[in-house]
Protein backbone atom coordinates (compact mmCIF):
# COMPACT_ATOMS: atom_id res chain seq x y z
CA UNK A 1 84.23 49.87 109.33
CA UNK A 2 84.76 48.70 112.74
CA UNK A 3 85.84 51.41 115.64
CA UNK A 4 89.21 50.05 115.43
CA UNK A 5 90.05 50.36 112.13
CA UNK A 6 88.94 53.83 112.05
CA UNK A 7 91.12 55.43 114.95
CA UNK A 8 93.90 53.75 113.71
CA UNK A 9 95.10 56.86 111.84
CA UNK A 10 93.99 59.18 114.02
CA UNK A 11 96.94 60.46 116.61
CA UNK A 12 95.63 60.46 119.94
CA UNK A 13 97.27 61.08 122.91
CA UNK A 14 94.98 58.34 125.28
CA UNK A 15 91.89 56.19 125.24
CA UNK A 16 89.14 54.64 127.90
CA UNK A 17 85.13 54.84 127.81
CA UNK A 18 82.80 51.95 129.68
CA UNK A 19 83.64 48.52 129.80
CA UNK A 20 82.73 47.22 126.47
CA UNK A 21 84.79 49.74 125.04
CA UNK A 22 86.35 49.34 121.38
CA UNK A 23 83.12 46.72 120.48
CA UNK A 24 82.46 45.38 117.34
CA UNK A 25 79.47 47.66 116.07
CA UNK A 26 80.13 48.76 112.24
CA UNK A 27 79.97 52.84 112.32
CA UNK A 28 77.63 54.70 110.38
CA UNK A 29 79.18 58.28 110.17
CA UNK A 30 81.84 61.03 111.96
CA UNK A 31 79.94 63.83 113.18
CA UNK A 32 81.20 66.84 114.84
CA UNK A 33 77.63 68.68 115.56
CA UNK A 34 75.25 66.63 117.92
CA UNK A 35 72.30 67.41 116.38
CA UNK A 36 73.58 65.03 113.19
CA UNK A 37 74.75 62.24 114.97
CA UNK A 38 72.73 59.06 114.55
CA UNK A 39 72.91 55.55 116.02
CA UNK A 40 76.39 54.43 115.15
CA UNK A 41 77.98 57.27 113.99
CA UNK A 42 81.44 58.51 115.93
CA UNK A 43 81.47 61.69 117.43
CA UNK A 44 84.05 63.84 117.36
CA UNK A 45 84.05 67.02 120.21
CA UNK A 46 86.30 69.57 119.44
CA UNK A 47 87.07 73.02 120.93
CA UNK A 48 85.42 75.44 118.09
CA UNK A 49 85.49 79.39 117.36
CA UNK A 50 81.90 79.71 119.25
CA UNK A 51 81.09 77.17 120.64
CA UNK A 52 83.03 73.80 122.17
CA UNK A 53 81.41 70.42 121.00
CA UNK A 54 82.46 68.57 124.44
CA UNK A 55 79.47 70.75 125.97
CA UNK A 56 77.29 67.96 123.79
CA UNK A 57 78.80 64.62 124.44
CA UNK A 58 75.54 63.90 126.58
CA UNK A 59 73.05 64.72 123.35
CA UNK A 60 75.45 62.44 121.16
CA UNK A 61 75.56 59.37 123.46
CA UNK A 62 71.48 59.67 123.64
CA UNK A 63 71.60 60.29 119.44
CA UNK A 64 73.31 56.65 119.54
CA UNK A 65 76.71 57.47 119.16
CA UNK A 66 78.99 54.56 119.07
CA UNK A 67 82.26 56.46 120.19
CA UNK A 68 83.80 59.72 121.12
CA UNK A 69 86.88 61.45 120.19
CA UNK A 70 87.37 64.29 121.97
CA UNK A 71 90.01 67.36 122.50
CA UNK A 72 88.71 68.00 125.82
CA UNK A 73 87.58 65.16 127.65
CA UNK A 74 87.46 67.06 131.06
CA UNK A 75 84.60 68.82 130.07
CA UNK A 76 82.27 66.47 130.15
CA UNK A 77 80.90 63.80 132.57
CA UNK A 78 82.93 60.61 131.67
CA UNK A 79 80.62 58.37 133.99
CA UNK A 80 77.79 58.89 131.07
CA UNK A 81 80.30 57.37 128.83
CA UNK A 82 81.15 54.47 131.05
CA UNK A 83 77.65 53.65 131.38
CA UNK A 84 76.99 53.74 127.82
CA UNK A 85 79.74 51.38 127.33
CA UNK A 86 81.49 53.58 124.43
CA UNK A 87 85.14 53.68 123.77
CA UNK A 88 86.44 57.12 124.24
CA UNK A 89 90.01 58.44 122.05
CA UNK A 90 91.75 61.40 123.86
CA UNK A 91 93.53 63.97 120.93
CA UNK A 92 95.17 66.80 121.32
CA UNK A 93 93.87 68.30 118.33
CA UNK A 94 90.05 68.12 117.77
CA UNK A 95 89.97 69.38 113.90
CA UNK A 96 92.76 67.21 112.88
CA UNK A 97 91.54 64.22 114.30
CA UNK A 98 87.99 65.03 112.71
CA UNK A 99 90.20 65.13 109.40
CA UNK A 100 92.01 62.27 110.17
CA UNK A 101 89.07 60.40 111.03
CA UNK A 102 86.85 61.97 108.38
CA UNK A 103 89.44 60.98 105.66
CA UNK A 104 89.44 57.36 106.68
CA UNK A 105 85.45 57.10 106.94
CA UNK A 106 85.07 58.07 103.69
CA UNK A 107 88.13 55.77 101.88
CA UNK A 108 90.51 58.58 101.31
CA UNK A 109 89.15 60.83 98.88
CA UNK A 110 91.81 63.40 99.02
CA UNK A 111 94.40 60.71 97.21
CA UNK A 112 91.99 60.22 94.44
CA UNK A 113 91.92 64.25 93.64
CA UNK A 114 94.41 66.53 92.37
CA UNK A 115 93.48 69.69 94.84
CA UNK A 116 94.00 73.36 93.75
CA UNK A 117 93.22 75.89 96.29
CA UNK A 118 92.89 79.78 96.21
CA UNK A 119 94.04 81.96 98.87
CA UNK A 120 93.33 85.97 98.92
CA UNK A 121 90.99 88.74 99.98
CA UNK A 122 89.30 89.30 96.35
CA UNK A 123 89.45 87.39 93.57
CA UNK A 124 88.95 83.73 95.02
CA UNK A 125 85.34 82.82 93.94
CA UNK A 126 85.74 83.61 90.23
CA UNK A 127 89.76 82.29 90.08
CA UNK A 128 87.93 79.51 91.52
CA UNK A 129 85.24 79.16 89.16
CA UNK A 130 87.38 79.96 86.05
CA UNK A 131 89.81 77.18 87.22
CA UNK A 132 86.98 74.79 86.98
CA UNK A 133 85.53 76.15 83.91
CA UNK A 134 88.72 75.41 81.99
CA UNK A 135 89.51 72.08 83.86
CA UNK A 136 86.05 71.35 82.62
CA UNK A 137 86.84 72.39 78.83
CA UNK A 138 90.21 69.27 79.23
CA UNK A 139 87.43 67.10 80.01
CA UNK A 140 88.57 66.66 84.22
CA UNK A 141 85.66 66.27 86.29
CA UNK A 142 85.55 68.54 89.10
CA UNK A 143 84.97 69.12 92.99
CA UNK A 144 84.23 72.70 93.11
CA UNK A 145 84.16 74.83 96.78
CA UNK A 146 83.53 78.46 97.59
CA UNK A 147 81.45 80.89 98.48
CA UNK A 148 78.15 80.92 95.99
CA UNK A 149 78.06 77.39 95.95
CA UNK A 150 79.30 74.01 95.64
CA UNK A 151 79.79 71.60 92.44
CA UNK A 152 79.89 67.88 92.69
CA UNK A 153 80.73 66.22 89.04
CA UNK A 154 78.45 69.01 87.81
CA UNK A 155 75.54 68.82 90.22
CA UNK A 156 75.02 71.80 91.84
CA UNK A 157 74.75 72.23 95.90
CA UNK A 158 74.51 75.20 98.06
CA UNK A 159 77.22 76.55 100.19
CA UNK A 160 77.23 76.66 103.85
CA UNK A 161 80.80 77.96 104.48
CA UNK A 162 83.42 79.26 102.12
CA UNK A 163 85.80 76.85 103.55
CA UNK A 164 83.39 73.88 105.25
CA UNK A 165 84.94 71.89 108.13
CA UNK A 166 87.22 68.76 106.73
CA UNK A 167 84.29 66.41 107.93
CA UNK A 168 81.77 67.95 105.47
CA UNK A 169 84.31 68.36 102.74
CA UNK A 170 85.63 64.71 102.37
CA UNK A 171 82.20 64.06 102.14
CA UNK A 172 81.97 65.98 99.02
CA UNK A 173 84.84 64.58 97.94
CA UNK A 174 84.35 61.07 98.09
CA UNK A 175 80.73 61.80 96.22
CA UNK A 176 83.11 63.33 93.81
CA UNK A 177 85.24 60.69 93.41
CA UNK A 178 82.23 58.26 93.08
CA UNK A 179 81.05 59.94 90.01
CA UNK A 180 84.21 59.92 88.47
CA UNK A 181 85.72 63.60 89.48
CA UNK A 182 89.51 63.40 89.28
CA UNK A 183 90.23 67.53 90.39
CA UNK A 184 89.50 69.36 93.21
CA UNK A 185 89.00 72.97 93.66
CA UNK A 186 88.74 74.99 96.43
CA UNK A 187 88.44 78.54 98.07
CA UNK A 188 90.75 78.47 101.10
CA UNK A 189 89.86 81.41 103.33
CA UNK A 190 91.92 82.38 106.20
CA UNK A 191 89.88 81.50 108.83
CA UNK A 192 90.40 77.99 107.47
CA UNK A 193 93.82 77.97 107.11
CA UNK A 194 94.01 79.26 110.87
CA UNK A 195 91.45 77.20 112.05
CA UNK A 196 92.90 73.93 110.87
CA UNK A 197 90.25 73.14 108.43
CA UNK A 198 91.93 72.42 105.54
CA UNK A 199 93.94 69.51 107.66
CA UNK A 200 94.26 66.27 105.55
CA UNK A 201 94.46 68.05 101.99
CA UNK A 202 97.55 68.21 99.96
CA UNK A 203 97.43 71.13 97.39
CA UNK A 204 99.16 70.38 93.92
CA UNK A 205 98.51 74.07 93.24
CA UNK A 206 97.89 77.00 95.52
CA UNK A 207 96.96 80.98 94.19
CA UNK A 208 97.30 83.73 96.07
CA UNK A 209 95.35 86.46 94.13
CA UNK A 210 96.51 89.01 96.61
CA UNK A 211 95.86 90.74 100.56
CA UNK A 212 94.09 94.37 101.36
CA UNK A 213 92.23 94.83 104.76
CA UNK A 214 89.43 92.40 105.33
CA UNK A 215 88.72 90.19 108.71
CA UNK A 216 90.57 92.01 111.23
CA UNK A 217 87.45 90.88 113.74
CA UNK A 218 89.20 87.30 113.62
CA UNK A 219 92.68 87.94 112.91
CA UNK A 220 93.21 91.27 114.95
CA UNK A 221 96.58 92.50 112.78
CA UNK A 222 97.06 92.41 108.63
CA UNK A 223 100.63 90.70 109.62
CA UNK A 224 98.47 88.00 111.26
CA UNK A 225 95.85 87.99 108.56
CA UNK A 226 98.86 87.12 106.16
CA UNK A 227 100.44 84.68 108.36
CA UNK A 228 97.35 82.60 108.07
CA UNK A 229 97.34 82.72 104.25
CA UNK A 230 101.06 81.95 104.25
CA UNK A 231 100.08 78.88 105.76
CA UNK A 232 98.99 77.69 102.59
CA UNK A 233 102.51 77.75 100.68
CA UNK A 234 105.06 77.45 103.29
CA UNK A 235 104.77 73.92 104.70
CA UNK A 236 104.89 74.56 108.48
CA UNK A 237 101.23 73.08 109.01
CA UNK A 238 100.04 72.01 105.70
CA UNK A 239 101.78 69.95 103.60
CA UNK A 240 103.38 72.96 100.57
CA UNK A 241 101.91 72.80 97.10
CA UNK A 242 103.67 71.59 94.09
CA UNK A 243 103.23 74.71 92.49
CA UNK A 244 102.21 78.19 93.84
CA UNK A 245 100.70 80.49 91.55
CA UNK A 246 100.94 84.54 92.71
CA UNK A 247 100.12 87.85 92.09
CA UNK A 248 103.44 89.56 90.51
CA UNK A 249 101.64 93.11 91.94
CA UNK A 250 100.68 92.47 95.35
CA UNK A 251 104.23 92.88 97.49
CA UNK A 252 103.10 89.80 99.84
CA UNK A 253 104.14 87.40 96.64
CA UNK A 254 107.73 88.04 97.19
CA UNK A 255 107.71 86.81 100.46
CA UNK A 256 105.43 84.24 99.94
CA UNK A 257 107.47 82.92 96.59
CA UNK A 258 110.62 82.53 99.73
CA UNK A 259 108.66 80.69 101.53
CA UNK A 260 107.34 78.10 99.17
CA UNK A 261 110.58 78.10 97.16
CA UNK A 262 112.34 76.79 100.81
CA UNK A 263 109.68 74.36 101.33
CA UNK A 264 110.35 72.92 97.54
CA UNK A 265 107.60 73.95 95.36
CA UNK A 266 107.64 75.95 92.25
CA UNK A 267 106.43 79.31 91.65
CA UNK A 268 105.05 80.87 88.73
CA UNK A 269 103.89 84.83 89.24
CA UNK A 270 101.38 86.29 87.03
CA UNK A 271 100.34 89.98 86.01
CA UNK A 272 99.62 92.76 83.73
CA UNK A 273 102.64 93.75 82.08
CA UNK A 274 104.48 91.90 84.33
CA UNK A 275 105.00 88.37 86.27
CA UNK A 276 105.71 85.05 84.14
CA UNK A 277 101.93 85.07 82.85
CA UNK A 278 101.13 88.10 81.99
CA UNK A 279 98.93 90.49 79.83
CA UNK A 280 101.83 92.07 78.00
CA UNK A 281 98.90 94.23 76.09
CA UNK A 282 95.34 94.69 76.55
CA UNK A 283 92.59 97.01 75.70
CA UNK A 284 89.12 97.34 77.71
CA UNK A 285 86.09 96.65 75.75
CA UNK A 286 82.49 96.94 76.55
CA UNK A 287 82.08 93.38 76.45
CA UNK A 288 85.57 92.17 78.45
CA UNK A 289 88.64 92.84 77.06
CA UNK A 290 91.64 92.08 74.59
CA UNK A 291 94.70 90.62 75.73
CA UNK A 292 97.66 89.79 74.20
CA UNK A 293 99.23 87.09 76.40
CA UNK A 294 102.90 86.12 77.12
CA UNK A 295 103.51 83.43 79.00
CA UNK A 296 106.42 80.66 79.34
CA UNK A 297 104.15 78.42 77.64
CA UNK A 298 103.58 80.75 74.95
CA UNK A 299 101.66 83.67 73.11
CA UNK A 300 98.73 84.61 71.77
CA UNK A 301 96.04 87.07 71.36
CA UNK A 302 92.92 86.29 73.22
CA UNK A 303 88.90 87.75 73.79
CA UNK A 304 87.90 87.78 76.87
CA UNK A 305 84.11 88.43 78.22
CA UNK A 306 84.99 89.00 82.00
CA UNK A 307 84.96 93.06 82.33
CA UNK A 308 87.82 95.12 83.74
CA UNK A 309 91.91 94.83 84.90
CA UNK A 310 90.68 92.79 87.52
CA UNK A 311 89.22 89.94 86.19
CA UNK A 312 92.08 90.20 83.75
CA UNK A 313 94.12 89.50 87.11
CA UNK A 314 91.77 86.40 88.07
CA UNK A 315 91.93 85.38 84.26
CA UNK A 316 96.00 84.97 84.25
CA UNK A 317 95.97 83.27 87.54
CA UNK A 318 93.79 80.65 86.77
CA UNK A 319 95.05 80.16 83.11
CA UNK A 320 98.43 79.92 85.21
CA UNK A 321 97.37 77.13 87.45
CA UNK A 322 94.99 75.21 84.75
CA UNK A 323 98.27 75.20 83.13
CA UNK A 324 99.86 73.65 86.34
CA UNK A 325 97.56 71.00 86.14
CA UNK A 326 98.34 69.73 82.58
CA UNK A 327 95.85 71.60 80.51
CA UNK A 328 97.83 72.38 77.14
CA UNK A 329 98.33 76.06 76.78
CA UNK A 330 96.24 75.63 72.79
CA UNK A 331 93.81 74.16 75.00
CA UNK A 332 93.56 76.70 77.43
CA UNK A 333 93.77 80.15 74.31
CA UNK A 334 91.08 78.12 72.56
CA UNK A 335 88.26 78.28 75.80
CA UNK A 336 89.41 81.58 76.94
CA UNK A 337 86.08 83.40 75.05
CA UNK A 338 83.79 81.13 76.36
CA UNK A 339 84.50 81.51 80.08
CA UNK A 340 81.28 83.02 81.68
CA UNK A 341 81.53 85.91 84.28
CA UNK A 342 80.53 84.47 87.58
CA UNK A 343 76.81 85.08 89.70
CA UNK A 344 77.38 88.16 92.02
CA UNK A 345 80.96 89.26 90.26
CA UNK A 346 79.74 92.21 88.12
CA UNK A 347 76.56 90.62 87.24
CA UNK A 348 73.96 92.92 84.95
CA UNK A 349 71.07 93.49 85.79
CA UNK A 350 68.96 94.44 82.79
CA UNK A 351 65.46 95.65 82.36
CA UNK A 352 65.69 97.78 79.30
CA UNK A 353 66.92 100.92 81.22
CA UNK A 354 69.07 102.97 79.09
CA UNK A 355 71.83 102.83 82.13
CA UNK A 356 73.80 99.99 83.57
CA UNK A 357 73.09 97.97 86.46
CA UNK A 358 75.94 96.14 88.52
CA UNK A 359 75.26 94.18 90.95
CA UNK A 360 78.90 92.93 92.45
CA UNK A 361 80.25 91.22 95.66
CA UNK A 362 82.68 94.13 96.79
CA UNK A 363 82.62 94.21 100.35
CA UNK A 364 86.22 95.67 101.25
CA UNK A 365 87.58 98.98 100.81
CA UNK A 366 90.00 97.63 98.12
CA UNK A 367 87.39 95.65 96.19
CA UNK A 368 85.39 99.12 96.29
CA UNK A 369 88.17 100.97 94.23
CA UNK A 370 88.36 98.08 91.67
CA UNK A 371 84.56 98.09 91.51
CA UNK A 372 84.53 102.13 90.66
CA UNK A 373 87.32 102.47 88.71
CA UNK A 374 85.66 99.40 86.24
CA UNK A 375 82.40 100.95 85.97
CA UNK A 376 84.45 104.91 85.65
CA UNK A 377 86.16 102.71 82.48
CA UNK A 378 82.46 102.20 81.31
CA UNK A 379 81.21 105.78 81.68
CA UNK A 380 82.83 106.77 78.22
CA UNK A 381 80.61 109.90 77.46
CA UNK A 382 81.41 112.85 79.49
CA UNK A 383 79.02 113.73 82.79
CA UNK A 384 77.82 110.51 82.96
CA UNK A 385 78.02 109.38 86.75
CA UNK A 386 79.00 106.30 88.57
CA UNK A 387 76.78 105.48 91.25
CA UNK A 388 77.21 103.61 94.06
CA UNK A 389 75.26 101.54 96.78
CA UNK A 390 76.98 100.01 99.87
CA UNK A 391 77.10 99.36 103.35
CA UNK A 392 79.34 97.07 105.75
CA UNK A 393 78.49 94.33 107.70
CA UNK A 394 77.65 94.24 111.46
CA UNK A 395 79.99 92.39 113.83
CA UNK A 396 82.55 92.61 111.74
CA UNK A 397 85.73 94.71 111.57
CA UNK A 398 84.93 98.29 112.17
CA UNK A 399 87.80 100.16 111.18
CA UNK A 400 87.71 99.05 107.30
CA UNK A 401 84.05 101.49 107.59
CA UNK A 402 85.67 104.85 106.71
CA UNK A 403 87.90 103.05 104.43
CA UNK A 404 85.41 101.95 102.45
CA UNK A 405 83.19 105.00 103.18
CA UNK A 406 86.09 106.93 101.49
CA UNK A 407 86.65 104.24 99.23
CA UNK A 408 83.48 104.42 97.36
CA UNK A 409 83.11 107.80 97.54
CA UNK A 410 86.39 108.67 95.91
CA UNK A 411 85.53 106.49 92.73
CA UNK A 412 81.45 107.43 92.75
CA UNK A 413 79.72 110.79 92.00
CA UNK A 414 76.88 109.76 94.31
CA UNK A 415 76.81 107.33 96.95
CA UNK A 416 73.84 105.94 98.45
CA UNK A 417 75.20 104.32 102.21
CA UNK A 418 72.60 101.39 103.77
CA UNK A 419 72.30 98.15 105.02
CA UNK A 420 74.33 95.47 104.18
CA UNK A 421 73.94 92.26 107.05
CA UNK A 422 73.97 94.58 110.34
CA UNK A 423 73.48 91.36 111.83
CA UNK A 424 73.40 92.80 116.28
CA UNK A 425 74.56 96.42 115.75
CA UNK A 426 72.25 99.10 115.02
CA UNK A 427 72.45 100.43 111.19
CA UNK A 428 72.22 103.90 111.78
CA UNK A 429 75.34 103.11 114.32
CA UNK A 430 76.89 101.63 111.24
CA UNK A 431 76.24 104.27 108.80
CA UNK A 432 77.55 106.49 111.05
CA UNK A 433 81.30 105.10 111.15
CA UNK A 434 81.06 105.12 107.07
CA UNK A 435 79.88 108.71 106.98
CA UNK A 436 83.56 110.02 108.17
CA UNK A 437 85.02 108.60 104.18
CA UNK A 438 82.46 109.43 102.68
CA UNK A 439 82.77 113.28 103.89
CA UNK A 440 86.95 112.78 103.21
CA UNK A 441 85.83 112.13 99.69
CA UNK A 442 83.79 114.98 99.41
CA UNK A 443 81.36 113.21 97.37
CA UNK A 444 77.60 113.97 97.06
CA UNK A 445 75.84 110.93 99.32
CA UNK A 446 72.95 109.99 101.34
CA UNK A 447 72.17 107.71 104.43
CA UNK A 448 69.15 105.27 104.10
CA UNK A 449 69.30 102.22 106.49
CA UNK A 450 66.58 100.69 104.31
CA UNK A 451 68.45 99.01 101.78
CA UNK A 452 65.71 98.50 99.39
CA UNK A 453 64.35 101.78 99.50
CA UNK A 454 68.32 102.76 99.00
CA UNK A 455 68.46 100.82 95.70
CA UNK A 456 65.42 102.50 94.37
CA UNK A 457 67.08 106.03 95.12
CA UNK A 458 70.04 105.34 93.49
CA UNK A 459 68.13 104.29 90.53
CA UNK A 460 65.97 107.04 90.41
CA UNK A 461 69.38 109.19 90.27
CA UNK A 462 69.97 107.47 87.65
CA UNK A 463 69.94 108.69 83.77
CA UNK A 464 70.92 107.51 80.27
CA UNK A 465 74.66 106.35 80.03
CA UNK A 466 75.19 106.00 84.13
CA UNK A 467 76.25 102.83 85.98
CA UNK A 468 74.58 101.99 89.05
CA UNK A 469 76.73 99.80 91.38
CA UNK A 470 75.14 97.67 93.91
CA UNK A 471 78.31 96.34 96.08
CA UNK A 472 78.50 94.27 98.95
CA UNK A 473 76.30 91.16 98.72
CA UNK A 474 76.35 89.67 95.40
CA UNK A 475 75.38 86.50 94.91
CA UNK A 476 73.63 86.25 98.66
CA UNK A 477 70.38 85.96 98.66
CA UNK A 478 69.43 86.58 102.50
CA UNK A 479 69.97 89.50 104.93
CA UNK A 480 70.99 89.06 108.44
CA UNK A 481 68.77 91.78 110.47
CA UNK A 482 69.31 91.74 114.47
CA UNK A 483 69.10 87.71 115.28
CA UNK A 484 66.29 87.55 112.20
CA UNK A 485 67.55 86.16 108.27
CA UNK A 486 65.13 87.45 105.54
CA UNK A 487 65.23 87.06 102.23
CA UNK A 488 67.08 89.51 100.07
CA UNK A 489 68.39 89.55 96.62
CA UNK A 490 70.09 92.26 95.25
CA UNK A 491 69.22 91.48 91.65
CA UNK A 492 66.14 90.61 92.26
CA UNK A 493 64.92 94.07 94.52
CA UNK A 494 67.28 96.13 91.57
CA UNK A 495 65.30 94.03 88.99
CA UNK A 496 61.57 94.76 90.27
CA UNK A 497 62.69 98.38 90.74
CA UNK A 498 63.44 99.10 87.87
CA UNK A 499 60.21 97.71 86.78
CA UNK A 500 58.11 100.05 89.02
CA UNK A 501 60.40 102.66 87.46
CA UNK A 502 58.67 101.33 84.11
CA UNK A 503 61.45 99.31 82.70
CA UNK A 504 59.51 95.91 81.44
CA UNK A 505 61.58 94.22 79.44
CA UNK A 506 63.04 91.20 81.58
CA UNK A 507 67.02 89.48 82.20
């Protein structure tokens, strides 16, 4: 592919560069970080959320970059591009012309895959991974990417962004597509969907599994947090889904099911004991749950092995779009026992202790309450406790801290406040904005920065018949300290605690 042929779909508002701009040179790649480029590839500089890409046109042209496409050409030297003798595209939008350009590069991906992308505060990794699960059991082959990882046609990979930038994800697509996947599906957070990084994607089917407080750092208000996940169903920057799948309970849906209704898709609303697909019945086991499902497709009575209402929530939504995407609804009641709870979403944590061990993702004041109220549902003999490990995350929106200081306290008997990724802030500064909810709760807690050490307390408080919740990390397996990234898994330090506690039999 010549430099020609691939800015021809890419809407720019000018062009120059040196004077044997728009040669003949095949390209090797698109590349919107420096440090990747390599002789021949394009690079594109585009205005980003830290940083501004135009600040490395100079490392790019002496990486051997063949071209530049750039947002911003003013702020960098243009004379170093005339000597190079590289053609230069002016855009207006740097992000959509990497999609644009990525999307070409890599032979149009996107029209080989039929997307569906999740939208929400909780609930999007395992809708996400249930989706593909049952697309799986129809015999699709599947682009899967979120936030534990990423699935190419079955191969595992890990994952660098929830949401990764459109360059990086027709990438993954068009490996996809070269090993035969036909379906695409994908977490769409809102810093995407604001940030113009799902560009270039058409969604057959969008969920929205619902919106509490989460991410005000970025998007400063909740009405702006939603406006960036209406973007996904109303059609004023991406192009609307076929379908929209939403949660009947969460009062967003309504307005969201105007908005895609106006911009011609369908909607289907799901729920317990209410919404199109819904539980009409169920009854909490140990092991998951029983449903009884009614749906416009049909009925039936089902076994389910993901614990609690809420993954009965994340069960109907993604039975609801499966169902969007042609999977027969015998097809669907027949897999529904052998769906697998996902890594970090209420994952045990079992050493032979005579209590239960949760280690769970729950990092918003919201996802605390779910979290508590399962594990309450678990404590069926009377005085057995719920306890509960957390902390909140540096840099990041400080005013969901009581809330989820409060939070967990409310649904815990004992509460065990520490570390979670305090990233620049100080963790006892931290602690100390949680400590107001937890004291509103009037629950019986502790401080301990050390989060470690704060595992091993709350499983030395521990006795037979308790559950011990371990919320906020999940399936991460590092911990960002000051400017430093260690090593840290939850399930692993819970795991050779419990052994020093004299608990040997392994997971």
């Amino acid at each position: 592919m010549k430099w020609q042929e691939l800015i021809e779909e890419v809407k720019a508002v000018g062009s120059g560069g040196g004077p044997e701009a728009g040669l003949g040179q095949p390209i090797t790649g698109v590349e919107y970080d420096s440090r990747k480029v390599r002789p021949g590839a394009v690079f594109v500089a585009m205005k980003g959320g830290s940083t501004d890409g135009n600040r490395y046109v100079e490392k790019a042209i002496a990486a051997g970059a063949l071209g530049i496409i750039t947002d911003s050409s003013h702020k960098f030297d243009h004379l170093l591009v005339f000597e190079a003798g590289l053609p230069v595209l002016e855009v207006e939008n740097g992000r959509q012309a990497l999609a644009e350009a990525s999307a070409k590069f890599f032979g149009h991906p996107e029209r080989k895959l039929a997307a569906t992308g999740i939208t929400g505060t909780n609930g999007k990794t395992t809708t996400a991974y249930l989706i593909e699960e049952l697309l799986n059991a129809a015999a699709r082959t599947t682009v899967l990417v979120g936030t534990i990882e990423y699935h190419v046609a079955g191969e595992v990979r890990p994952s660098l962004h929830t949401t990764p930038e459109s360059r990086d994800l027709f990438d993954l697509m068009a490996e996809g597509v070269s090993r035969g996947a036909t379906e695409l599906v994908t977490e769409v957070s809102s810093h995407a969907l604001d940030q113009g990084r799902a560009t270039g994607l058409r969604f057959d089917v969008a969920v929205f599994t619902n919106l509490t407080r989460d991410h005000l750092d970025y998007h400063g208000t909740m009405e702006k947090y939603f406006a960036a996940k209406r973007l996904l169903f109303d059609g004023s920057v991406y192009p609307p889904p076929r379908v929209a799948v939403l949660n009947a309970h969460d009062q967003r849906s309504e307005r969201l099911a105007t908005v895609a209704m106006r911009a011609g898709a369908e909607v289907r609303s799901y729920g317990i004991g209410v919404g199109e697909w819904r539980a009409a019945r169920h009854t909490l086991t140990p092991g998951g749950a029983e449903i009884e499902l009614q749906t416009p497709a049909g009925s039936a009575k089902v076994i389910s092995h993901l614990a609690g209402e809420v993954n009965i929530l994340n069960l109907l939504a993604a039975l609801a779009a499966a169902h969007a995407r042609g999977v027969a609804f015998a097809e669907l009641v027949e897999y529904v026992p052998r769906l697998k709870p996902v890594p970090g979403r209420f994952q045990p944590v079992d050493a032979g202790q005579p209590f239960t061990v949760i280690v769970d993702y729950a990092h918003t004041d919201d996802a605390l309450r779910n979290l508590t109220a399962l594990a309450r549902q678990m404590t069926v003999q009377a005085g057995k406790k719920v306890i509960t490990v957390f902390g909140c995350g540096g840099d990041r929106d400080r005013t969901k801290r009581p809330k989820m200081g409060q939070a967990a306290g409310e649904g815990s008997d004992f509460v065990v406040a520490t570390s979670d990724n305090p990233r620049s802030e100080e963790p006892l500064a931290i602690l100390k904005e949680i400590e107001p909810g937890l004291k509103a709760s009037g629950v019986r807690y502790t401080v301990e920065p050390d989060r470690t050490t704060a595992i091993q307390e709350a499983l030395k408080a521990a006795e037979a018949g308790d559950v011990v919740l371990i919320a906020g990390k999940g399936h991460e397996k590092e911990q960002i300290v000051g400017f430093t990234t260690i090593p840290f898994d939850d399930a692993e330090v819970a795991l050779s605690s419990l052994r020093e506690l004299g608990y040997g039999r392994g997971q």
